[in-house]
N, C-alpha and C. Protein backbone atom coordinates (compact mmCIF):
# COMPACT_ATOMS: atom_id res chain seq x y z
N UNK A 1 230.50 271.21 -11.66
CA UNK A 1 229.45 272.19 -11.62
C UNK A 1 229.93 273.50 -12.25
N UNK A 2 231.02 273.91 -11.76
CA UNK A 2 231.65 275.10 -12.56
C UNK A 2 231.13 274.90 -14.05
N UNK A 3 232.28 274.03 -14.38
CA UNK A 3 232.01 273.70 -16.40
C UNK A 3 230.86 274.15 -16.53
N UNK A 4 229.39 273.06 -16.10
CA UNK A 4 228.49 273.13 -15.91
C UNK A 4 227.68 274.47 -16.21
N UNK A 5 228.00 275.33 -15.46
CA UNK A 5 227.56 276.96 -15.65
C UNK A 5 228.24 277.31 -16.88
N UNK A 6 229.54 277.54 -16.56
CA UNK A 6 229.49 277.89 -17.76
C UNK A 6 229.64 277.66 -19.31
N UNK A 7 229.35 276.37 -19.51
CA UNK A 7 228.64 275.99 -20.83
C UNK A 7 227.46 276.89 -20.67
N UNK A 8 226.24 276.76 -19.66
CA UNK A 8 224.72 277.41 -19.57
C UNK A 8 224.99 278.94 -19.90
N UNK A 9 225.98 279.45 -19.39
CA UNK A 9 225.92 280.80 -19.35
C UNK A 9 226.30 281.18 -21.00
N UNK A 10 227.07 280.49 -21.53
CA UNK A 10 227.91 280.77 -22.52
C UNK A 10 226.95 280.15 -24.09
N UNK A 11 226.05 279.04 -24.02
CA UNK A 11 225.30 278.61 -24.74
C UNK A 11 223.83 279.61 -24.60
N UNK A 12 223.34 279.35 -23.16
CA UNK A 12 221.75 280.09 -23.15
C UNK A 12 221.66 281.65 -23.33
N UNK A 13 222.40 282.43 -22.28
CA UNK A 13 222.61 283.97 -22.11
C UNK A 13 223.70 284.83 -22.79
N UNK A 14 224.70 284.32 -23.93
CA UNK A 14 225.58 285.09 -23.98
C UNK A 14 224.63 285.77 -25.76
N UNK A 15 223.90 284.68 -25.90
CA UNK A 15 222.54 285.66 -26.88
C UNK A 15 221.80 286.65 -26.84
N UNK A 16 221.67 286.59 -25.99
CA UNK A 16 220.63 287.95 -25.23
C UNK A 16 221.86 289.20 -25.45
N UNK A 17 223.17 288.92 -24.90
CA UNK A 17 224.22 290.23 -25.20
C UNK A 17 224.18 290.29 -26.60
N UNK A 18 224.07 289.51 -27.15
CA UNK A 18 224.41 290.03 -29.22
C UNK A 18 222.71 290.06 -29.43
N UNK A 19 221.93 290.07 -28.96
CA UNK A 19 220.39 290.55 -29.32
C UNK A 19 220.24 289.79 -30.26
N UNK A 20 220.46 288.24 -30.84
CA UNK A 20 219.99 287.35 -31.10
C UNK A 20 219.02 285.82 -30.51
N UNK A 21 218.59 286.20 -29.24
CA UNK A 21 218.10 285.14 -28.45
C UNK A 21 216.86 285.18 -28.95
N UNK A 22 215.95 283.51 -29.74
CA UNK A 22 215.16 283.65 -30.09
C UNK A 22 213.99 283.85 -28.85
N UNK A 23 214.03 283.21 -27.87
CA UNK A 23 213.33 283.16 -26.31
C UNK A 23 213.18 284.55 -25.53
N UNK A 24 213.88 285.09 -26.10
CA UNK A 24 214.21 286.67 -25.60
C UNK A 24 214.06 287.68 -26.64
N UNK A 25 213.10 287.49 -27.09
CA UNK A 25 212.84 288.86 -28.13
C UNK A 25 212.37 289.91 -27.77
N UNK A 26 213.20 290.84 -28.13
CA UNK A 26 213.14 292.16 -28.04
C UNK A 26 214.05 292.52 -26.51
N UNK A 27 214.89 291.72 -26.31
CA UNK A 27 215.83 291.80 -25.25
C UNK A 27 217.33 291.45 -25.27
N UNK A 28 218.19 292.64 -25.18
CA UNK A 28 219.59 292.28 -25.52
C UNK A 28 220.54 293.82 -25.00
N UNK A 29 221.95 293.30 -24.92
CA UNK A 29 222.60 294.28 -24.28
C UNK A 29 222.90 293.78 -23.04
N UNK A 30 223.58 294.26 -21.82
CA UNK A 30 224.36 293.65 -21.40
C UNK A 30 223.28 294.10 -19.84
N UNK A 31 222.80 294.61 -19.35
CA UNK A 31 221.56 294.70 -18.60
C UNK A 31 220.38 293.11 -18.89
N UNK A 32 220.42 293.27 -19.69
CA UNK A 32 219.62 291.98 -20.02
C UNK A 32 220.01 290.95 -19.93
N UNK A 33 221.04 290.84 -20.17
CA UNK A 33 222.06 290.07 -20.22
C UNK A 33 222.39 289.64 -18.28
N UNK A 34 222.91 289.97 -18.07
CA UNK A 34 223.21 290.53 -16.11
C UNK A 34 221.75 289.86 -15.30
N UNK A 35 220.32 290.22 -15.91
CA UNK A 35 218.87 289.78 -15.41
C UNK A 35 218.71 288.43 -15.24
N UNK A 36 218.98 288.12 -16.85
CA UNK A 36 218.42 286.47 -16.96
C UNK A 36 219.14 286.02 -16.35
N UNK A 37 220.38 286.25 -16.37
CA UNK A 37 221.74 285.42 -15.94
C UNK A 37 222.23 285.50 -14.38
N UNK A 38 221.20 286.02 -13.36
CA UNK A 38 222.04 286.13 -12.29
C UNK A 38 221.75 284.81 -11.46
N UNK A 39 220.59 283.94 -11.40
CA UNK A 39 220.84 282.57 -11.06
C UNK A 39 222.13 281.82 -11.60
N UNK A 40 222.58 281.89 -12.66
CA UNK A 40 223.26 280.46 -13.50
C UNK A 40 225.11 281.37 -12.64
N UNK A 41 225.28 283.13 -12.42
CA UNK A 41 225.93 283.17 -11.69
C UNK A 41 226.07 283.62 -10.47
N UNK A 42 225.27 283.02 -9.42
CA UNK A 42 225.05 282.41 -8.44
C UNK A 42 225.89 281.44 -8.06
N UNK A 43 224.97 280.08 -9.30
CA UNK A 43 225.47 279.12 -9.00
C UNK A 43 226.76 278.99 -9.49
N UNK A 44 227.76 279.66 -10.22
CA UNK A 44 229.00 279.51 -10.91
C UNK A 44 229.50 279.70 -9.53
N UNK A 45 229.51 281.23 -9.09
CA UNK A 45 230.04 281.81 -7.74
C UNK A 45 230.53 280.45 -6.38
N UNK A 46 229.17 280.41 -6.21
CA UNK A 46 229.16 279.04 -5.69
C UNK A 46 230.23 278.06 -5.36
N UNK A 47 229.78 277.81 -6.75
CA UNK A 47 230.64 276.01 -7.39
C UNK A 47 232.19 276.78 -7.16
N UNK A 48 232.35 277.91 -7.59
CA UNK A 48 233.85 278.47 -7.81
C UNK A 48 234.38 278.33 -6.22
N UNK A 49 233.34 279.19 -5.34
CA UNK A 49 233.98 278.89 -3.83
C UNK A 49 234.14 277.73 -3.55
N UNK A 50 233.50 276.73 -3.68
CA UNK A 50 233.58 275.08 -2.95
C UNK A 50 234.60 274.48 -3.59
N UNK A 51 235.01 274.73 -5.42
CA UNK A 51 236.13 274.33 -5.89
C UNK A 51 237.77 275.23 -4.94
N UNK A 52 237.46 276.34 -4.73
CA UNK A 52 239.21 276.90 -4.25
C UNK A 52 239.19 276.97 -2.47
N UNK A 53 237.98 276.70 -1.57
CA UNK A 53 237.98 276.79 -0.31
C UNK A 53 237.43 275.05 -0.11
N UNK A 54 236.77 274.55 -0.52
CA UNK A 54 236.95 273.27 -0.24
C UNK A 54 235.23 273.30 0.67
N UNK A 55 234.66 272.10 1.07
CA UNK A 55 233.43 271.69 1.74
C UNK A 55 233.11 271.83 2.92
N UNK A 56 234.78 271.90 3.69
CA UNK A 56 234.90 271.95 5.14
C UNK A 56 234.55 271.02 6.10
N UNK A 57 234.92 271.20 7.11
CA UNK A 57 234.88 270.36 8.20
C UNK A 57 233.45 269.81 8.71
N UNK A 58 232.70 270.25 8.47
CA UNK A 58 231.15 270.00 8.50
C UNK A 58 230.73 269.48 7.20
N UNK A 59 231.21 269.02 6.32
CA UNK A 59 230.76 268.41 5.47
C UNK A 59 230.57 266.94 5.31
N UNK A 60 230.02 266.46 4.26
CA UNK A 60 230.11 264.90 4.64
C UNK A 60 230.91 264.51 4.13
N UNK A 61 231.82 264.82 3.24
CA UNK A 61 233.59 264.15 2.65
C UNK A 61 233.75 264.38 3.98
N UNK A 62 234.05 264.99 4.83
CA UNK A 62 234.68 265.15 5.91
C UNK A 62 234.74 264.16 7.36
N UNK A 63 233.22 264.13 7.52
CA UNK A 63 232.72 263.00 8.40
C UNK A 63 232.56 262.10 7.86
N UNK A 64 232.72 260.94 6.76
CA UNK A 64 232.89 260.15 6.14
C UNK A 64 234.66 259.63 6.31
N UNK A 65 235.34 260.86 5.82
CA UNK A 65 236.65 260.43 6.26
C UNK A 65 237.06 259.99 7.86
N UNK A 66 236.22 260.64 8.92
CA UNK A 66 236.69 260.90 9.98
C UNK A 66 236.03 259.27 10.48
N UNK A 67 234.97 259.20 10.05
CA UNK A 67 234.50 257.70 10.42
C UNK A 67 234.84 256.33 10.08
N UNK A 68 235.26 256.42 8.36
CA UNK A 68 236.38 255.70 8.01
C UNK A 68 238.23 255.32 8.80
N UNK A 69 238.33 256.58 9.19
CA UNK A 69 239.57 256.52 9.88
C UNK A 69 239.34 256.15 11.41
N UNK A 70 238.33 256.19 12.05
CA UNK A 70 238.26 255.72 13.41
C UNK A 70 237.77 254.32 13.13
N UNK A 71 237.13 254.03 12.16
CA UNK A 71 237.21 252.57 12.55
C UNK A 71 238.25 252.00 11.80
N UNK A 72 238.96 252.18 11.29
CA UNK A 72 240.89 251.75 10.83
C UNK A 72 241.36 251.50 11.93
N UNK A 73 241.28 253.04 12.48
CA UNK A 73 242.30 253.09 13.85
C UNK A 73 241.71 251.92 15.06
N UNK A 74 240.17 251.72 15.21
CA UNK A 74 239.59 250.82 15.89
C UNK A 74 239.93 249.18 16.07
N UNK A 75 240.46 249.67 14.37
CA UNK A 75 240.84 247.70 13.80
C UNK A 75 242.41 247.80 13.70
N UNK A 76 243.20 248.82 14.03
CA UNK A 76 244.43 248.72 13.90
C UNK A 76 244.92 248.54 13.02
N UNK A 77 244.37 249.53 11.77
CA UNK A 77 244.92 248.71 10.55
C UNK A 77 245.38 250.24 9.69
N UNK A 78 245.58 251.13 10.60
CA UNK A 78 245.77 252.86 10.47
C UNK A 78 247.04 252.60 9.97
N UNK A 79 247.69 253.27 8.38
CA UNK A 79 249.22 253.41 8.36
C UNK A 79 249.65 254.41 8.75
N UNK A 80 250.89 254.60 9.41
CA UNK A 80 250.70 255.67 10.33
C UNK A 80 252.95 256.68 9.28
């Protein structure tokens, strides 16, 4: 998802800063730029936290692991 953004950010909005965006005429500079673009970094922000803090303990990698491993441990087949 990271990548993701920023290809979007770097392909769709980094036009609008050089005041060449054909979709955006008559809009450019780095205000304009900051407008269109604050969804796509949102979602960068985002993706960036879940990539360096991880999904957490309430997540479903998490309870997936935890259910996988109790029924191992159920069947005795846990390497320990």
């Amino acid at each position: 998802m990271t990548v993701n953004m920023l290809g979007a950010l770097l392909i769709t909005k980094l036009p609008i800063l050089w005041g060449d965006a054909p979709l955006f005429a008559g809009k450019s500079g780095w205000w304009d730029l900051a407008h269109a673009s604050r969804t796509d970094l949102a979602q960068l922000c985002g993706s960036l936290f879940l990539l360096l803090v991880g999904a957490g303990a309430l997540s479903l990698d998490a309870r997936l692991a935890r259910t996988t491993h109790t029924e191992a441990a159920a069947a005795g087949t846990v390497a320990r």
